[in-house]
Protein backbone atom coordinates (compact mmCIF):
# COMPACT_ATOMS: atom_id res chain seq x y z
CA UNK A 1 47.06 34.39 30.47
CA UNK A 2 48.93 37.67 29.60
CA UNK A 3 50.51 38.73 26.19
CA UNK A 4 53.77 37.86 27.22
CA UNK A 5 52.63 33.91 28.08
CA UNK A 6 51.23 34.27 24.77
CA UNK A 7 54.17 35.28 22.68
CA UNK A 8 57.04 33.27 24.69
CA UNK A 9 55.94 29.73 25.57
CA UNK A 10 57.37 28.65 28.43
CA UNK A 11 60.10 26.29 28.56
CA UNK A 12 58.54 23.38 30.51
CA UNK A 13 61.81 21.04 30.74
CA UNK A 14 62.04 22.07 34.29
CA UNK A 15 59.35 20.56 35.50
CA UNK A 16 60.20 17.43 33.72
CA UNK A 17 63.33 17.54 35.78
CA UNK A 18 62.14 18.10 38.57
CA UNK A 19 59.52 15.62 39.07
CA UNK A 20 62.23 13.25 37.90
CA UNK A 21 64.17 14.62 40.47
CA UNK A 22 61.55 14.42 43.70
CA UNK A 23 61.23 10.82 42.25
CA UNK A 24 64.37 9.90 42.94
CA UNK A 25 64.27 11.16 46.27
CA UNK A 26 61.37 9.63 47.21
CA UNK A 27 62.83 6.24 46.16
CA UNK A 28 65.59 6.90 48.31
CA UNK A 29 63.74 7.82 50.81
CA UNK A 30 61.69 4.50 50.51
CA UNK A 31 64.72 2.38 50.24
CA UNK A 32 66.20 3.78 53.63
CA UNK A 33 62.65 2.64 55.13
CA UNK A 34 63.40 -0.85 53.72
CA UNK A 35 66.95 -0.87 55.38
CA UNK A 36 66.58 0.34 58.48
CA UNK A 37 63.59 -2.09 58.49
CA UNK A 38 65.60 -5.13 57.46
CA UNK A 39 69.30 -4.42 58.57
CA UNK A 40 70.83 -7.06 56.54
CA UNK A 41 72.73 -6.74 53.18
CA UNK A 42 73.93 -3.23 54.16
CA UNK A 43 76.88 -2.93 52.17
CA UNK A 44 74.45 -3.62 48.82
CA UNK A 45 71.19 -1.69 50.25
CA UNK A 46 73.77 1.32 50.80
CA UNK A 47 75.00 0.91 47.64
CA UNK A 48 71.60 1.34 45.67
CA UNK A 49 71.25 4.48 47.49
CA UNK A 50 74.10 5.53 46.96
CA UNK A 51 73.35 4.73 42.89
CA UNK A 52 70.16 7.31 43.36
CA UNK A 53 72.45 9.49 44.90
CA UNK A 54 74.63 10.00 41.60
CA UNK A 55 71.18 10.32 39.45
CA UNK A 56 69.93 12.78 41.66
CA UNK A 57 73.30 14.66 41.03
CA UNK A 58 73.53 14.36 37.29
CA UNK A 59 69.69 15.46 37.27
CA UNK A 60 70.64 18.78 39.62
CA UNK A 61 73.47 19.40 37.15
CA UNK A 62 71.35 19.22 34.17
CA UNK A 63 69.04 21.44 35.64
CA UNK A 64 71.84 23.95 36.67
CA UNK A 65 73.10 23.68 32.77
CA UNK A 66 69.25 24.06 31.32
CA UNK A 67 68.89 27.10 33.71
CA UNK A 68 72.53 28.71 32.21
CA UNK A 69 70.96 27.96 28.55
CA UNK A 70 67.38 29.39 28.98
CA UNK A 71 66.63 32.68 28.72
CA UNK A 72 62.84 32.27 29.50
CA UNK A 73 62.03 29.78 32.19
CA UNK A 74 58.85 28.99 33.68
CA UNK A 75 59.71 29.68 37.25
CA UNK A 76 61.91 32.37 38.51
CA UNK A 77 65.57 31.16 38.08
CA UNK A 78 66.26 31.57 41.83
CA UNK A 79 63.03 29.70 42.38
CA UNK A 80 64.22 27.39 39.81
CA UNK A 81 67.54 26.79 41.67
CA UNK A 82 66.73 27.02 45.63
CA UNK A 83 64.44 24.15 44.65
CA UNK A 84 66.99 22.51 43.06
CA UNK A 85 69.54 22.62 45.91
CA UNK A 86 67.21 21.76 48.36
CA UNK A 87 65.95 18.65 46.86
CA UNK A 88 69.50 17.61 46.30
CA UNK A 89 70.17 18.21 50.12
CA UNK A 90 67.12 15.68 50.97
CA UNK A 91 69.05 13.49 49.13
CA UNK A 92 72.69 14.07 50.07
CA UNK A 93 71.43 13.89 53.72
CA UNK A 94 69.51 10.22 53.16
CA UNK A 95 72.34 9.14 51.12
CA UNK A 96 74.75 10.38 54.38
CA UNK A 97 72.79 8.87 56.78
CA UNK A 98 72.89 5.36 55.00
CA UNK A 99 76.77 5.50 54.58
CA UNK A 100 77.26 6.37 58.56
CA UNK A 101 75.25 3.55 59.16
CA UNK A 102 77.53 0.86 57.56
CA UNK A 103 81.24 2.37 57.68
CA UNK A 104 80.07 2.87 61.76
CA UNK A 105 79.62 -0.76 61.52
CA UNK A 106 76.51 -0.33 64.31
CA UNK A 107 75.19 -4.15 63.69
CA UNK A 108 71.49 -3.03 63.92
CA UNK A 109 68.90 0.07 63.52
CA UNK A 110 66.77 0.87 66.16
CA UNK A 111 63.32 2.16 66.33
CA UNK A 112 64.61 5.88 66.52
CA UNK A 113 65.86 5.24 63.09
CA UNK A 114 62.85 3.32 61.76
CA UNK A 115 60.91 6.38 62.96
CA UNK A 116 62.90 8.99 61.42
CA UNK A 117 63.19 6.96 58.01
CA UNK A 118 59.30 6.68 57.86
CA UNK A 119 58.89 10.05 58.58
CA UNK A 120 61.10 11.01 56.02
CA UNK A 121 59.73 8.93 53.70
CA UNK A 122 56.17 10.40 54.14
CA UNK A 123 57.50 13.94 53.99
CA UNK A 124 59.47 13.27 50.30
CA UNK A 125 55.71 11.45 49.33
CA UNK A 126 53.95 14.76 49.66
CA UNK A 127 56.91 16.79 48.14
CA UNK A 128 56.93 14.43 45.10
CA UNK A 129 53.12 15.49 45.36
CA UNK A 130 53.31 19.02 45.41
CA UNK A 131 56.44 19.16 42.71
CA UNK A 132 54.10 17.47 40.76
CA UNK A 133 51.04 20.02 41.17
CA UNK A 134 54.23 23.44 40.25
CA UNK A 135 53.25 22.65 36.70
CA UNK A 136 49.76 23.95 36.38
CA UNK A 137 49.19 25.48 39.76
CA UNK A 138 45.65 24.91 39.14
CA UNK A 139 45.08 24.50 42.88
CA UNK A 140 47.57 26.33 45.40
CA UNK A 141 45.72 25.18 48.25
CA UNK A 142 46.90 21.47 47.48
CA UNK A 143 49.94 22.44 47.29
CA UNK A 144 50.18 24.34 50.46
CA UNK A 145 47.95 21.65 51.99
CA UNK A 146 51.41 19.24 51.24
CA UNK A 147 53.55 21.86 52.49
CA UNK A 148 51.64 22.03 55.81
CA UNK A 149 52.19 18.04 56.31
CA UNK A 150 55.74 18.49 55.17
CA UNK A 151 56.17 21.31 58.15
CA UNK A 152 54.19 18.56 60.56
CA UNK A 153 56.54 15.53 59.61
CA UNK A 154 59.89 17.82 60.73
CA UNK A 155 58.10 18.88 63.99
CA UNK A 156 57.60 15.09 64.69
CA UNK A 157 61.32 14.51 63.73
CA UNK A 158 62.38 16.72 65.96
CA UNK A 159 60.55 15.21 68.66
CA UNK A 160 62.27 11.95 67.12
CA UNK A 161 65.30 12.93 67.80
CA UNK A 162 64.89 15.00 71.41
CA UNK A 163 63.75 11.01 72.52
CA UNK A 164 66.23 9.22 70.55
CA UNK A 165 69.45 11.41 72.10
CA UNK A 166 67.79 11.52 75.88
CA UNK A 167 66.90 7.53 75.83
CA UNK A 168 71.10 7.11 73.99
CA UNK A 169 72.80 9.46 77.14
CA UNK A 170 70.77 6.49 79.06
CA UNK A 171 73.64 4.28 77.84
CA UNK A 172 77.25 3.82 79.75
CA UNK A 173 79.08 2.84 75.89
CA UNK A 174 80.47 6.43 74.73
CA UNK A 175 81.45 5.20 71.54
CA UNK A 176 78.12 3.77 70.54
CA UNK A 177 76.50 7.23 71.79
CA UNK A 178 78.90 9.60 69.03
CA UNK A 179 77.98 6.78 66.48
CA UNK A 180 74.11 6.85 67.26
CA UNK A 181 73.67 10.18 67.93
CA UNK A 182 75.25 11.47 64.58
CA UNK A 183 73.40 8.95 62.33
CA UNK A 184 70.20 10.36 64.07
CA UNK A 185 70.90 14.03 63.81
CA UNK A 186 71.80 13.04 59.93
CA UNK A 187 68.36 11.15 59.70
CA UNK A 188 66.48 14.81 61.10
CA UNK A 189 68.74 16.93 59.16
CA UNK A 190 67.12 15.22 55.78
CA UNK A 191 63.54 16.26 57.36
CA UNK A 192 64.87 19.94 58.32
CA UNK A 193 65.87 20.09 53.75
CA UNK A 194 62.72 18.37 53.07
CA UNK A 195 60.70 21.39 55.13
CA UNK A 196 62.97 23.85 52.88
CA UNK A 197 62.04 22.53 49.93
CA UNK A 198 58.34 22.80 51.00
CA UNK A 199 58.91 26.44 51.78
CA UNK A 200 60.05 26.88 48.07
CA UNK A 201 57.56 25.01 46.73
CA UNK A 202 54.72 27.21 49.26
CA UNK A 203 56.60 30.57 47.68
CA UNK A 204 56.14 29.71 43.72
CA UNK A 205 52.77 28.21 44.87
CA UNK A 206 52.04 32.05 46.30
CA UNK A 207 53.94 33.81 43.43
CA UNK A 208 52.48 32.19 40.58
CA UNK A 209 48.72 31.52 41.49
């Protein structure tokens, strides 16, 4: 630890945030699993993720307005707020993808979807991991190790989604093609946000080992 660690303590709110923050994501993340899974109740099941939605907001904003109020932060403040913004993306994106899915009235998920959720699901798991590991940095390697997976899951999304759209233009019904085919680009958009927030989290892992 240098003198200047020693003489300004570093204001560790951020982290507090923020693993509140890749918390909530995960949740969502889980609770898409459980309704593309179960396709019934939609309007309420979208509306719970829709509630994490607005907590992951008001958290992003607070840490926006701790970031405007702190002089000394633990992370760089761009580090501070590309992390931010992408975690909020994850979320926006899952949130999205639930909404298409009832006011497109489809009547049922398929297995594309099921895929995509899970894998989404699994990559927000090892962000909440790493986010978790940002406060310390005792062990970089763990964190890049999650980073890694993160980069795996969006690879196998984007195979998701390459046999998702080819199996869909299979199908005669145009409308149920624009209606699929957006919720699953949504669904791999969330994974393409989840592999930029890994790339944050691999830079402070880097910068501050």
């Amino acid at each position: 630890m240098g003198l200047r660690e020693l003489l300004i303590p570093h204001d560790k709110i951020f982290f507090d945030m923020f693993e509140r923050q890749a918390g909530v994501v995960k949740e969502a993340a889980w609770q898409l699993v459980a309704l593309t899974e179960d396709f019934t109740n939609v309007k309420e099941k979208r509306h719970e993720i829709e509630k994490l939605e607005h907590k992951g907001d008001q958290i992003t904003h607070d840490i926006y307005d701790q970031l405007n109020r702190t002089f000394i932060t633990p992370l760089d403040p761009e580090e501070i707020s590309r992390l931010a913004s992408a975690l909020d993306e994850v979320l926006d994106y899952i949130d999205g993808s639930t909404e298409k899915m009832y006011y497109y009235n489809i009547g049922a998920t398929d297995a594309h979807m099921i895929e995509l959720a899970k894998l989404i699901h699994m990559s927000t798991s090892e962000i909440e991991s790493a986010v978790k590991s940002i406060r310390s940095i005792k062990d970089p390697r763990y964190i890049e190790e999650r980073c890694i997976e993160v980069n795996r899951l969006e690879n196998l999304a984007d195979d998701v989604l390459a046999h998702a759209v080819t199996d869909l233009f299979k199908t005669n019904d145009a409308i149920t093609i624009i209606k699929f085919k957006d919720i699953y680009e949504h669904l791999e958009t969330a994974t393409d946000y989840c592999e930029d927030v890994a790339n944050v989290l691999s830079d402070i892992a880097i910068r501050h080992s």
